[in-house]
C-alpha atoms as a PDB file:
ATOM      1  CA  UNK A   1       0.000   0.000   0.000  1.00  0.00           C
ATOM      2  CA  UNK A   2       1.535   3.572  -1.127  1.00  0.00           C
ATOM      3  CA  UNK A   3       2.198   5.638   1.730  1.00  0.00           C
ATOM      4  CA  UNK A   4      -0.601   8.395   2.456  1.00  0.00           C
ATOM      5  CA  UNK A   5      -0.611  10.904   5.797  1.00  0.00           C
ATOM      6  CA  UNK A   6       1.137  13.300   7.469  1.00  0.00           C
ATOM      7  CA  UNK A   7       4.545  13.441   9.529  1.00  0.00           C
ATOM      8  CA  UNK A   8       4.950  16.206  12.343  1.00  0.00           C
ATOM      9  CA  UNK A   9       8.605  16.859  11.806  1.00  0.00           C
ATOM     10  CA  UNK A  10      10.943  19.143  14.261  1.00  0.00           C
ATOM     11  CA  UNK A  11      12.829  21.524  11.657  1.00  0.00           C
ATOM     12  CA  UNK A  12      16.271  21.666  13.237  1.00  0.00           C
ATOM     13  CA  UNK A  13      17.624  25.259  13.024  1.00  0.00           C
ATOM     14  CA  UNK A  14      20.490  25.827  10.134  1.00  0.00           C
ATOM     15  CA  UNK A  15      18.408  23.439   7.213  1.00  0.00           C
ATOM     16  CA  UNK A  16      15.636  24.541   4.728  1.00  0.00           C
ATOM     17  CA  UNK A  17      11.782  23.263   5.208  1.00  0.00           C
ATOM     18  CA  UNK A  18      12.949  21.660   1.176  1.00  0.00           C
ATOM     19  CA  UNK A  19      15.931  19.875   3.072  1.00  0.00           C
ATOM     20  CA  UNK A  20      13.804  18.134   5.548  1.00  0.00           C
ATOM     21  CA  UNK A  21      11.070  17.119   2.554  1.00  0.00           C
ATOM     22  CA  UNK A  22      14.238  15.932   0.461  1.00  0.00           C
ATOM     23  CA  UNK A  23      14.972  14.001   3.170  1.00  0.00           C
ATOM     24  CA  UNK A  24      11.445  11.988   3.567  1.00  0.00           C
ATOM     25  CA  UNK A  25      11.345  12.260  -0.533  1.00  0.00           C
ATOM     26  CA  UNK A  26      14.536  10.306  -1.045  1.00  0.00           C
ATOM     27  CA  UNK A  27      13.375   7.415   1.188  1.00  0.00           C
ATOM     28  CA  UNK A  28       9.923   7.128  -0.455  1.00  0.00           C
ATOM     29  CA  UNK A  29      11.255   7.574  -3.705  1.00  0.00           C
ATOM     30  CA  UNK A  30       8.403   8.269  -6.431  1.00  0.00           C
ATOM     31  CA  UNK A  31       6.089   9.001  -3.475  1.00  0.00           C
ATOM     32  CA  UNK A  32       4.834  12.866  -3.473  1.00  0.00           C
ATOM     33  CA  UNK A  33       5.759  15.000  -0.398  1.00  0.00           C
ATOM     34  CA  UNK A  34       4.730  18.564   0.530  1.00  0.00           C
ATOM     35  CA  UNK A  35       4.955  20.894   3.230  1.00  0.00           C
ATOM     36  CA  UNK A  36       2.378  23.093   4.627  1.00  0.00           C
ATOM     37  CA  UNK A  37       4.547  26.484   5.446  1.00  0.00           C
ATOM     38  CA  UNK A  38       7.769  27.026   5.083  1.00  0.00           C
ATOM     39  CA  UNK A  39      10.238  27.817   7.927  1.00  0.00           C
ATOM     40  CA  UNK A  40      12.657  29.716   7.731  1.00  0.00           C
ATOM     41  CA  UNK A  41      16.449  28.474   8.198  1.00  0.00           C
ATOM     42  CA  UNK A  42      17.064  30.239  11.180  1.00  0.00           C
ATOM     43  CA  UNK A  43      13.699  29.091  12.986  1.00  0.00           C
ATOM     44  CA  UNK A  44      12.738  25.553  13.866  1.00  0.00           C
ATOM     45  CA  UNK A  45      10.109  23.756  15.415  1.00  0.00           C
ATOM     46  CA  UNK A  46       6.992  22.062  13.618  1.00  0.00           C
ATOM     47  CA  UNK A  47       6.942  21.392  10.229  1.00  0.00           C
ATOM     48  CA  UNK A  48       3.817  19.239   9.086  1.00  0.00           C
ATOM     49  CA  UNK A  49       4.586  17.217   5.763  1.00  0.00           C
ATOM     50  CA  UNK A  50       1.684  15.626   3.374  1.00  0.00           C
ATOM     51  CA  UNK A  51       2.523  12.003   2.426  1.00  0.00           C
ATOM     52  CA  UNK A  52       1.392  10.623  -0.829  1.00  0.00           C
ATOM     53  CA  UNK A  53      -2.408  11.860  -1.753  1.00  0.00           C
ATOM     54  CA  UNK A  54      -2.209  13.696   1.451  1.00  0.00           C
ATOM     55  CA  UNK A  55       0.104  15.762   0.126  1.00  0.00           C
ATOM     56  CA  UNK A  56      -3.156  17.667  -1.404  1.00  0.00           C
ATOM     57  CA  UNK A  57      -4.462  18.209   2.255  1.00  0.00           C
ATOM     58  CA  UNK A  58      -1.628  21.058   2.479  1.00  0.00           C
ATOM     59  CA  UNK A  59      -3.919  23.924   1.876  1.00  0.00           C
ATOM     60  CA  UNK A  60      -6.502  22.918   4.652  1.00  0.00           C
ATOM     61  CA  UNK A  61      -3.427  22.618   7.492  1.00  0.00           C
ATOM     62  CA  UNK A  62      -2.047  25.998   6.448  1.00  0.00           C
ATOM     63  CA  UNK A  63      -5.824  27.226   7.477  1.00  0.00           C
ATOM     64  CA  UNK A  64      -4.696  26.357  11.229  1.00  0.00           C
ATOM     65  CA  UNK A  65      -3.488  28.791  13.826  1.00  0.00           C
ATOM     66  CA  UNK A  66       0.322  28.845  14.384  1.00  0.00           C
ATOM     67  CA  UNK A  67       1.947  29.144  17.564  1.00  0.00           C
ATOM     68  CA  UNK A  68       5.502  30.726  17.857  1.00  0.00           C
ATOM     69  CA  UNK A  69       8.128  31.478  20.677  1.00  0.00           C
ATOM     70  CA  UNK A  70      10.298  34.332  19.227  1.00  0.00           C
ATOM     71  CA  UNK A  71      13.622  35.937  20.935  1.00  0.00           C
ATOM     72  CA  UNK A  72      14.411  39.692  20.113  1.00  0.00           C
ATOM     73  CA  UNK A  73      17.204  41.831  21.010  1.00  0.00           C
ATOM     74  CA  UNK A  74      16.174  45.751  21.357  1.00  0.00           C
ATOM     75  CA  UNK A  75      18.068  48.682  19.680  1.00  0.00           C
ATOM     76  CA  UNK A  76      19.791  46.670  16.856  1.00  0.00           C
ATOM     77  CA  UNK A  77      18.481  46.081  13.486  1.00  0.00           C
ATOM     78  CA  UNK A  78      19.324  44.522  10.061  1.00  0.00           C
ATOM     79  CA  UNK A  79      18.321  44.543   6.201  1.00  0.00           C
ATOM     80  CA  UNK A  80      16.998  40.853   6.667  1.00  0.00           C
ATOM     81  CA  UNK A  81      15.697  41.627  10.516  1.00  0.00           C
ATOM     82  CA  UNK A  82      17.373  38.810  12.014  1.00  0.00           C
ATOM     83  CA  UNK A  83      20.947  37.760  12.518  1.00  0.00           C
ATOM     84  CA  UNK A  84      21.421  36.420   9.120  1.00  0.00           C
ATOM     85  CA  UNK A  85      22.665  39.822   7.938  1.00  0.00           C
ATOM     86  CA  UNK A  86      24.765  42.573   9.697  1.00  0.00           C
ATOM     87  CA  UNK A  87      23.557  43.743  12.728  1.00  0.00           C
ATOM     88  CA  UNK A  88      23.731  47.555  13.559  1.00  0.00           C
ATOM     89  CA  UNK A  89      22.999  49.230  16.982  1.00  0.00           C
ATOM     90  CA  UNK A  90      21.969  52.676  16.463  1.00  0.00           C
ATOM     91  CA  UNK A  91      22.536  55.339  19.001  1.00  0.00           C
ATOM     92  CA  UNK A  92      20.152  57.232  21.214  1.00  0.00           C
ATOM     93  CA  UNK A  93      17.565  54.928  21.739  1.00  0.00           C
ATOM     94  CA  UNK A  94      15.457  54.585  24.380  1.00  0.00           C
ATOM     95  CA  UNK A  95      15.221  51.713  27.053  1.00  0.00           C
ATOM     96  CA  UNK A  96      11.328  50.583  26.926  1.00  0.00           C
ATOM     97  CA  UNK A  97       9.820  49.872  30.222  1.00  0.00           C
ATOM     98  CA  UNK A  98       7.971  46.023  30.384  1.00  0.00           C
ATOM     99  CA  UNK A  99       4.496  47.902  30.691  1.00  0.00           C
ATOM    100  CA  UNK A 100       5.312  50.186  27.861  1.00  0.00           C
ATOM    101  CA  UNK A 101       6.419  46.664  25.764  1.00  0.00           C
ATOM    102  CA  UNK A 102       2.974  44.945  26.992  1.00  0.00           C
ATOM    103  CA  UNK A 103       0.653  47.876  26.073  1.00  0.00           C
ATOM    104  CA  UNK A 104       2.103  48.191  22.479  1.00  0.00           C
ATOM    105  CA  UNK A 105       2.022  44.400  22.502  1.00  0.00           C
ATOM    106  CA  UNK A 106      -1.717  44.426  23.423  1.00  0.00           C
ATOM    107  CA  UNK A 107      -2.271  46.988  20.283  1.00  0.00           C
ATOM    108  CA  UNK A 108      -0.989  44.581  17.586  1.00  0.00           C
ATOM    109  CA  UNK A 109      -3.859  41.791  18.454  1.00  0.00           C
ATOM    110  CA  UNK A 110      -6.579  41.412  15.878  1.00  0.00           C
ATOM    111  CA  UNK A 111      -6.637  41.809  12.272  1.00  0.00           C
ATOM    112  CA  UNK A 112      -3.413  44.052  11.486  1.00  0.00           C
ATOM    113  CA  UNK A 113      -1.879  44.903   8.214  1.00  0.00           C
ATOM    114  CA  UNK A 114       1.726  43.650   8.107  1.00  0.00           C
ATOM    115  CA  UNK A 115       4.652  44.326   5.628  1.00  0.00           C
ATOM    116  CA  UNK A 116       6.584  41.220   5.420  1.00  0.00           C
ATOM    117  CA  UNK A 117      10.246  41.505   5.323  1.00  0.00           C
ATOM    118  CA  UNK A 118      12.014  42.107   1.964  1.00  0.00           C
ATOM    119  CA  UNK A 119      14.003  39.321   2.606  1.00  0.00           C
ATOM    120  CA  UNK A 120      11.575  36.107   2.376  1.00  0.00           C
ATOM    121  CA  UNK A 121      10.162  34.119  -0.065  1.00  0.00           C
ATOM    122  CA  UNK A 122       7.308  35.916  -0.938  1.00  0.00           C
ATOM    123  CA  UNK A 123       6.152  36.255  -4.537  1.00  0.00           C
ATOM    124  CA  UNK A 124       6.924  39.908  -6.324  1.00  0.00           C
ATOM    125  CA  UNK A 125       6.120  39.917 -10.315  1.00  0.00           C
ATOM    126  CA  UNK A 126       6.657  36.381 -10.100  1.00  0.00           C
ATOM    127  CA  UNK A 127      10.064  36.747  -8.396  1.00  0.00           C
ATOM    128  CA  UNK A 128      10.710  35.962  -5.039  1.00  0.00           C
ATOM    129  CA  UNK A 129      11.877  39.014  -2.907  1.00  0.00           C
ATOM    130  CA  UNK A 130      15.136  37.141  -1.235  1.00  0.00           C
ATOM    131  CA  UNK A 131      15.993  36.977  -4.790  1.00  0.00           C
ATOM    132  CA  UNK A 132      15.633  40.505  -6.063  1.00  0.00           C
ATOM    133  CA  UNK A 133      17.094  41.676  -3.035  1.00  0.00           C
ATOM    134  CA  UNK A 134      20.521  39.784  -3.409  1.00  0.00           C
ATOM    135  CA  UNK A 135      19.678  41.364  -7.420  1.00  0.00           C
ATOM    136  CA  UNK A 136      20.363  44.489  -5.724  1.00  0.00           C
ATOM    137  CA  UNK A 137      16.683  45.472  -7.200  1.00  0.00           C
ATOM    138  CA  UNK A 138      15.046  48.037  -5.446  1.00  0.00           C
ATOM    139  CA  UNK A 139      11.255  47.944  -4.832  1.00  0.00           C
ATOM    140  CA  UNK A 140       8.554  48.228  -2.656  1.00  0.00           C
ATOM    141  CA  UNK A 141       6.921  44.758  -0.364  1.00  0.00           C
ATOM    142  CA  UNK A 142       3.543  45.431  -0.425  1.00  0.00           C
ATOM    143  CA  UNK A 143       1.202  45.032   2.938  1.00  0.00           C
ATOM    144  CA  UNK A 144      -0.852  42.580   3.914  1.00  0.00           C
ATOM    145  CA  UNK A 145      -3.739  41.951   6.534  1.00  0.00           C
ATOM    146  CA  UNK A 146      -3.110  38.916   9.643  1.00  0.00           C
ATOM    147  CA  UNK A 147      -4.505  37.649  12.354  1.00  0.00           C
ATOM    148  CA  UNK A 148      -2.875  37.926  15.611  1.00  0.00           C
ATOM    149  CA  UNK A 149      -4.616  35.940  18.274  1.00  0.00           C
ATOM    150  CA  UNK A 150      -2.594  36.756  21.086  1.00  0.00           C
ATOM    151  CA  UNK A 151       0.504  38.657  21.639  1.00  0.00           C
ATOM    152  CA  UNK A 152       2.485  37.892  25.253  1.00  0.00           C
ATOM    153  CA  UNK A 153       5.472  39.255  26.565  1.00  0.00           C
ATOM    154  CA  UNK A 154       7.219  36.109  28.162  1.00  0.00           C
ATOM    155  CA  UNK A 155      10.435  37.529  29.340  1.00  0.00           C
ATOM    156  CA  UNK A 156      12.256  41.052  29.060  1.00  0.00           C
ATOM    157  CA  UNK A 157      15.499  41.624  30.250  1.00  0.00           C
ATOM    158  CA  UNK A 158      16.668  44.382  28.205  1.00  0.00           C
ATOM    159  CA  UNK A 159      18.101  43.987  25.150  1.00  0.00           C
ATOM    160  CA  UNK A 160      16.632  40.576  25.493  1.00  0.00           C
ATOM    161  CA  UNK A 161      13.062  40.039  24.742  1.00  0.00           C
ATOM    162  CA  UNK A 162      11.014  36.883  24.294  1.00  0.00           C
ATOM    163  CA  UNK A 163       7.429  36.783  22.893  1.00  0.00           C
ATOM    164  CA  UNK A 164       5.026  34.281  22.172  1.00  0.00           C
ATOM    165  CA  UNK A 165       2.328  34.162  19.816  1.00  0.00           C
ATOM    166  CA  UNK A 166      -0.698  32.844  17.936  1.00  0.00           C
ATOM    167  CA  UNK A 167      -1.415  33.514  14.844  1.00  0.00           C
ATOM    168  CA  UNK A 168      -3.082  32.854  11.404  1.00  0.00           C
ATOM    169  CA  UNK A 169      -1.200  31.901   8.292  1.00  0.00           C
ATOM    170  CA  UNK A 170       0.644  34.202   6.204  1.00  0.00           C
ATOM    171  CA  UNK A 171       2.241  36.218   9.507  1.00  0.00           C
ATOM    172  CA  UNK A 172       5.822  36.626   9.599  1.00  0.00           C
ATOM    173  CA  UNK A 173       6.760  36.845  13.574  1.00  0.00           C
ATOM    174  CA  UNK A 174      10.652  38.632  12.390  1.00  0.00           C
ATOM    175  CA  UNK A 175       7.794  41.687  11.303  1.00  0.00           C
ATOM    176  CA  UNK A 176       6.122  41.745  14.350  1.00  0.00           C
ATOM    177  CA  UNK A 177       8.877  41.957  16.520  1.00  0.00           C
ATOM    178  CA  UNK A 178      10.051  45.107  14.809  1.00  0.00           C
ATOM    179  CA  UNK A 179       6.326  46.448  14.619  1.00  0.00           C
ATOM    180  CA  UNK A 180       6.356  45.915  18.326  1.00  0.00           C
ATOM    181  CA  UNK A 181       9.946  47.324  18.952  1.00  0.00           C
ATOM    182  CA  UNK A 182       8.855  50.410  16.803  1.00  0.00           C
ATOM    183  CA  UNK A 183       5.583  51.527  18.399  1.00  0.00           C
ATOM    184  CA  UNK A 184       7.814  51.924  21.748  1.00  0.00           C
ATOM    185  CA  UNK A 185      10.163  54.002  19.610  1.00  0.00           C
ATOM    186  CA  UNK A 186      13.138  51.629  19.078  1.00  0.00           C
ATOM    187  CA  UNK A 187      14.022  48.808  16.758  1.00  0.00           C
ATOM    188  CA  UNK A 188      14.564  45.096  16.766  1.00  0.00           C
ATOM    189  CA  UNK A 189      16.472  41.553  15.236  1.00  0.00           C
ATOM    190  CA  UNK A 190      14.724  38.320  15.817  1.00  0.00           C
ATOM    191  CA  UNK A 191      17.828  36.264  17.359  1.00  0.00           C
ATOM    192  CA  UNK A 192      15.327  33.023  17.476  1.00  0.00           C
ATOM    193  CA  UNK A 193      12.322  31.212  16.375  1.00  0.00           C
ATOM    194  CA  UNK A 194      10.717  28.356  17.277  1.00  0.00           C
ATOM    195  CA  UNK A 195       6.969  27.308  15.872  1.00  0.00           C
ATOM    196  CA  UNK A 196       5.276  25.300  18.992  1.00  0.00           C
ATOM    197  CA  UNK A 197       2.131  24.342  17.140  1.00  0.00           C
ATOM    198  CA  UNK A 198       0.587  24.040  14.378  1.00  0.00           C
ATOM    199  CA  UNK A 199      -3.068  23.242  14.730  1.00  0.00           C
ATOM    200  CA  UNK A 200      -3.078  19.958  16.647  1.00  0.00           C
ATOM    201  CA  UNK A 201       0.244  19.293  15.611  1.00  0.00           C
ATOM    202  CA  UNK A 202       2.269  19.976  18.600  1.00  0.00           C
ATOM    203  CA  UNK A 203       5.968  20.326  18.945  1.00  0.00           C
ATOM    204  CA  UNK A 204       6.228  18.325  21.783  1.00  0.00           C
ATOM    205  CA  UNK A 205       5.347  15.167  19.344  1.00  0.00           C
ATOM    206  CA  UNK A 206       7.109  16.344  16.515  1.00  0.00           C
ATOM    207  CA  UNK A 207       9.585  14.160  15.282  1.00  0.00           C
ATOM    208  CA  UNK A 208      13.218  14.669  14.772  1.00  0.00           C
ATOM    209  CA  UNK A 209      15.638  14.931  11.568  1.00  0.00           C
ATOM    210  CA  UNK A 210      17.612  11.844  12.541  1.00  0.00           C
ATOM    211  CA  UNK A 211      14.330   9.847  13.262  1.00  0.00           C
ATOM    212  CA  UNK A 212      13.507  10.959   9.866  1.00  0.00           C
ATOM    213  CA  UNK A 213      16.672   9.508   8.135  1.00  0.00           C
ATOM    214  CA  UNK A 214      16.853   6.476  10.519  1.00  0.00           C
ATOM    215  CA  UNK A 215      13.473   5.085  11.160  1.00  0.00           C
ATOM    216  CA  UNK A 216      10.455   3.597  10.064  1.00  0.00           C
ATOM    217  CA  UNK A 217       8.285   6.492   8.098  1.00  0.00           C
ATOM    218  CA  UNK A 218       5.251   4.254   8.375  1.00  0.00           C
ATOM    219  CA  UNK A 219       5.097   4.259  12.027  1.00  0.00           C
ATOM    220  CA  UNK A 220       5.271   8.014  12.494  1.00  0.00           C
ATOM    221  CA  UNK A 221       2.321   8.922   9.927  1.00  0.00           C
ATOM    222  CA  UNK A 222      -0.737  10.466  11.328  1.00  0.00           C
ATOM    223  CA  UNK A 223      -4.072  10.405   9.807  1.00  0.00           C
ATOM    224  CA  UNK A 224      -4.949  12.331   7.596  1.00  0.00           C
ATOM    225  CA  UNK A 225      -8.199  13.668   9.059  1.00  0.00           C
ATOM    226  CA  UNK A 226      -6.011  15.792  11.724  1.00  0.00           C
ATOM    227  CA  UNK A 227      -5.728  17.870   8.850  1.00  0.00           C
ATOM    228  CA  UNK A 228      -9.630  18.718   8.272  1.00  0.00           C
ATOM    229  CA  UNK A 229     -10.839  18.871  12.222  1.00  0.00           C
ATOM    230  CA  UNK A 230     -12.216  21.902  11.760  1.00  0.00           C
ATOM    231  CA  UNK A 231     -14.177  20.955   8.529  1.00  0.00           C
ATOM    232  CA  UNK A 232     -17.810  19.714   9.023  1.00  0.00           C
ATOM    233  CA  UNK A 233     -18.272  15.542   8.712  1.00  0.00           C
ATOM    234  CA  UNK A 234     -19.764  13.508   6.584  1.00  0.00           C
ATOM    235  CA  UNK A 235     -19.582   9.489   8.199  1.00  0.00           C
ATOM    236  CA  UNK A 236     -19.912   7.475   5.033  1.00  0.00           C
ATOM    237  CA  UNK A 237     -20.822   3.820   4.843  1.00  0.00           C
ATOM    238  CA  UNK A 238     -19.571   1.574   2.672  1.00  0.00           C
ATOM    239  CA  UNK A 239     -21.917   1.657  -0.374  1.00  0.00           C
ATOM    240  CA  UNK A 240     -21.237   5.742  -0.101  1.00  0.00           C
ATOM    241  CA  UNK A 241     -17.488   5.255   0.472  1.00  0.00           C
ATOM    242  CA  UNK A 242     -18.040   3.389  -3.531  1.00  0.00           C
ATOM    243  CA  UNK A 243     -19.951   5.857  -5.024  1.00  0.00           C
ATOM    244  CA  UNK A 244     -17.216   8.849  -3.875  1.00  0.00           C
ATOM    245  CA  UNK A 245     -14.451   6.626  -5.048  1.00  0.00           C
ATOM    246  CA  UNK A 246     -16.389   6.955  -8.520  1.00  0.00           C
ATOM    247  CA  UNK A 247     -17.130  10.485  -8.246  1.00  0.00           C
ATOM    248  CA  UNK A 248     -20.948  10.107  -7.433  1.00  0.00           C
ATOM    249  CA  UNK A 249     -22.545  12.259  -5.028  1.00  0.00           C
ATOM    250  CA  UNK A 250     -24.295  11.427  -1.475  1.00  0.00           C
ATOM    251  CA  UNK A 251     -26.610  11.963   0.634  1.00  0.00           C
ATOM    252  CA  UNK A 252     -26.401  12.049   4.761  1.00  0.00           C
ATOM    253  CA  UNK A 253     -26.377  14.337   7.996  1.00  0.00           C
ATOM    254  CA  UNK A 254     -23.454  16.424   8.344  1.00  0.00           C
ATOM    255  CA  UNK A 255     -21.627  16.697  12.253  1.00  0.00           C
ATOM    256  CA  UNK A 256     -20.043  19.797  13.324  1.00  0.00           C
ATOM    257  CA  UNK A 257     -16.230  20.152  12.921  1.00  0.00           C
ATOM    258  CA  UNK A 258     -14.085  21.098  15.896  1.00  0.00           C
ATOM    259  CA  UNK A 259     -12.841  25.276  14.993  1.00  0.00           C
ATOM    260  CA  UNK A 260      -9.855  26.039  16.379  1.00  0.00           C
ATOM    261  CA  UNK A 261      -9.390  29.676  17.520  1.00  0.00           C
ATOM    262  CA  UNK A 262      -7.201  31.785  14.948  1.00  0.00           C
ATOM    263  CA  UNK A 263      -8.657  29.361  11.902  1.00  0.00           C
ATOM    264  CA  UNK A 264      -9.290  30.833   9.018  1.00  0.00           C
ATOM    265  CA  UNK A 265     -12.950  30.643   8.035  1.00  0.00           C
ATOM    266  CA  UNK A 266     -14.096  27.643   7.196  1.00  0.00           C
ATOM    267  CA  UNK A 267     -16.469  27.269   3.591  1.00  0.00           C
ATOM    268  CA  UNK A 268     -19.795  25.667   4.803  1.00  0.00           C
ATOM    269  CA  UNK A 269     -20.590  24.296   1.697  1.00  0.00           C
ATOM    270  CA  UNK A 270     -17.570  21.491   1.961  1.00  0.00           C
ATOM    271  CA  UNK A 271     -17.064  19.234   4.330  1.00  0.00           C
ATOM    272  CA  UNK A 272     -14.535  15.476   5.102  1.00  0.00           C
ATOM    273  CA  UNK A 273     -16.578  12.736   4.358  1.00  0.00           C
ATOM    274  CA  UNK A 274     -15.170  10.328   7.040  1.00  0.00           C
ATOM    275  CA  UNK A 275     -15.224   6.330   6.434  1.00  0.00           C
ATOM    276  CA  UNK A 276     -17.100   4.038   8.857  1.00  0.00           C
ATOM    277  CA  UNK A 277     -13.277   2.912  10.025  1.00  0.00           C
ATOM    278  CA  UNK A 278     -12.435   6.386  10.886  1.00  0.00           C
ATOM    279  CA  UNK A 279      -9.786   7.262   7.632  1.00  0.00           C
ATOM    280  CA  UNK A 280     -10.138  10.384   5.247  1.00  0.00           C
ATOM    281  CA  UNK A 281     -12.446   9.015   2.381  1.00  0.00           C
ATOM    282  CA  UNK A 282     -12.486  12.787   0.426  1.00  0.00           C
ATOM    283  CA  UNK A 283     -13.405  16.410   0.567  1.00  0.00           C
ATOM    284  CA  UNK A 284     -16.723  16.966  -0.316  1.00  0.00           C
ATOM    285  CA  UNK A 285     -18.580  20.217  -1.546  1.00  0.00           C
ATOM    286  CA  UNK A 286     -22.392  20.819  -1.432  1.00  0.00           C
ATOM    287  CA  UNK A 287     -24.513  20.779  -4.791  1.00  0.00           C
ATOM    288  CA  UNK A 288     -27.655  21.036  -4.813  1.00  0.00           C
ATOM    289  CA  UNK A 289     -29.241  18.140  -2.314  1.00  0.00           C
ATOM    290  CA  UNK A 290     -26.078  16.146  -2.410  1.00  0.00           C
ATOM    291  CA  UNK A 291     -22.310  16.020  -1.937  1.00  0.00           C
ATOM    292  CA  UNK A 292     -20.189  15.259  -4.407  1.00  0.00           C
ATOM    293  CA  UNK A 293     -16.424  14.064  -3.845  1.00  0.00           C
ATOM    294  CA  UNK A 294     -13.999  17.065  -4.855  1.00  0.00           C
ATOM    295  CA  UNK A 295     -10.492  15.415  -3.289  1.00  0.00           C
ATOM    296  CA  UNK A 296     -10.718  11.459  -3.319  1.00  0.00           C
ATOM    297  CA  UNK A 297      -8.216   9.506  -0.868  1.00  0.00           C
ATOM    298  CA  UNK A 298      -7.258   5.634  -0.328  1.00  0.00           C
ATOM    299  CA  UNK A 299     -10.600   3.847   0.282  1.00  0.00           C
ATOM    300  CA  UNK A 300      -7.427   1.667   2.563  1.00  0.00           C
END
């Protein structure tokens, strides 16, 4: 049977989120893997990969919350804002008190439009803008709105800050340091980065690189349906579980899916029709009276 699932994998600082899919990808071979969000090299933490069909389930764990512990030193900055470029320390800045740090920090929760840093590997003309930097290209990183869920000040012991965060997809935590180190009138380099969470996938079961390399791949995948808990449910029997596999609609009573706080909305009109046996059957989307498979998976 052809691998299909999802592997919680702990991103060691230092390698790519491609490395650690190269990895998995050379030991399955012609088996497709994805990720769902890349990390950055610096940062580390979870990184969930899609194993075989699953690897089409990507779009519905990037809907989850994310949940980051981030280390910032005050009143030094960089082009890349982190320590992956030269660090600078201008003069005359002031000291920010903790309350001062908290208030600000309380100001940046909700829905707040963020400019993500020039260097990352976001999509300009269809360039990414690491790339035109190092091109020595000049241009302008356009805004964008996220979703802070919380903001919290962990520990502050000047320069040293550490914050932790929730947050919805597409929010890049090196910009919200400095957004936070601005508004109490100094700047900031992210020093460290480490995602805790993503969803249900928790770095606390996350597995390591060398596991990765070393060990059985079958016995770490997850099911699939950890990607879709927040999706409504279809249970299919048998006879329904055939006509999805043959792109026929169904009929049934749809159960409520478990929303996580920070998710992005969720379209009511789809659902995960679940098996009897508890597996991913497919994504299903409302027409008319019925449901009609839109994403098929392994009926086994």
């Amino acid at each position: 049977m052809r691998p299909f699932g999802l592997l919680n994998c702990d991103k060691p600082s230092g390698v790519t989120s491609r490395d650690v899919v190269n990895v998995v990808q050379r030991r399955l071979r012609k088996v497709k893997v994805g990720h769902t969000g890349t990390l950055d090299p610096l940062a580390d933490g979870v990184l969930v990969l899609g194993v075989g069909s699953a690897s089409r389930l990507v779009p519905y764990v990037q809907r989850y919350p994310k949940r980051y512990r981030g280390t910032f030193r005050l009143g030094a900055e960089s082009e890349s804002g982190d320590i992956e470029s030269e660090i600078v320390q201008p003069s005359g800045l002031p000291v920010p008190t903790r309350q001062e740090i908290e208030s600000a920090a309380g100001n940046l929760v909700g829905t707040i439009e963020q400019t993500p840093p020039a260097y990352s590997a976001i999509h300009i003309d269809g360039k990414r803008a690491y790339q035109r930097i190092r091109a020595g290209e000049v241009f302008e990183m356009p805004t964008r709105l996220v979703n802070i869920v919380s903001l919290r000040v962990l520990r502050y012991d000047f320069p040293k800050i550490e914050l932790e965060t929730v947050c919805g997809s597409g929010t890049y935590i090196r910009s919200l340091g400095i957004d936070l180190a601005r508004a109490v009138g100094t700047v900031a380099v992210m020093t460290q980065l480490r995602r805790l969470a993503v969803g249900p996938f928790l770095a606390d079961d996350a597995v390591s690189l060398d596991r990765l390399r070393n060990d059985d791949l079958g016995a770490m995948l997850l099911p699939a349906t950890l990607a879709v808990q927040d999706l409504p449910r279809l249970i299919v029997d048998s006879e329904a579980s055939r006509r999805l596999g043959h792109g026929l609609g169904v009929d049934g009573v749809i159960e409520r899916g478990n929303a996580t706080s920070g998710s992005e909305p969720v379209d009511r009109t789809e659902a995960a029709a679940i098996a009897e046996d508890g597996r991913l059957r497919a994504i299903v989307r409302r027409k008319e009276s019925m449901w009609y498979p839109y994403r098929v998976f392994p009926a086994e």
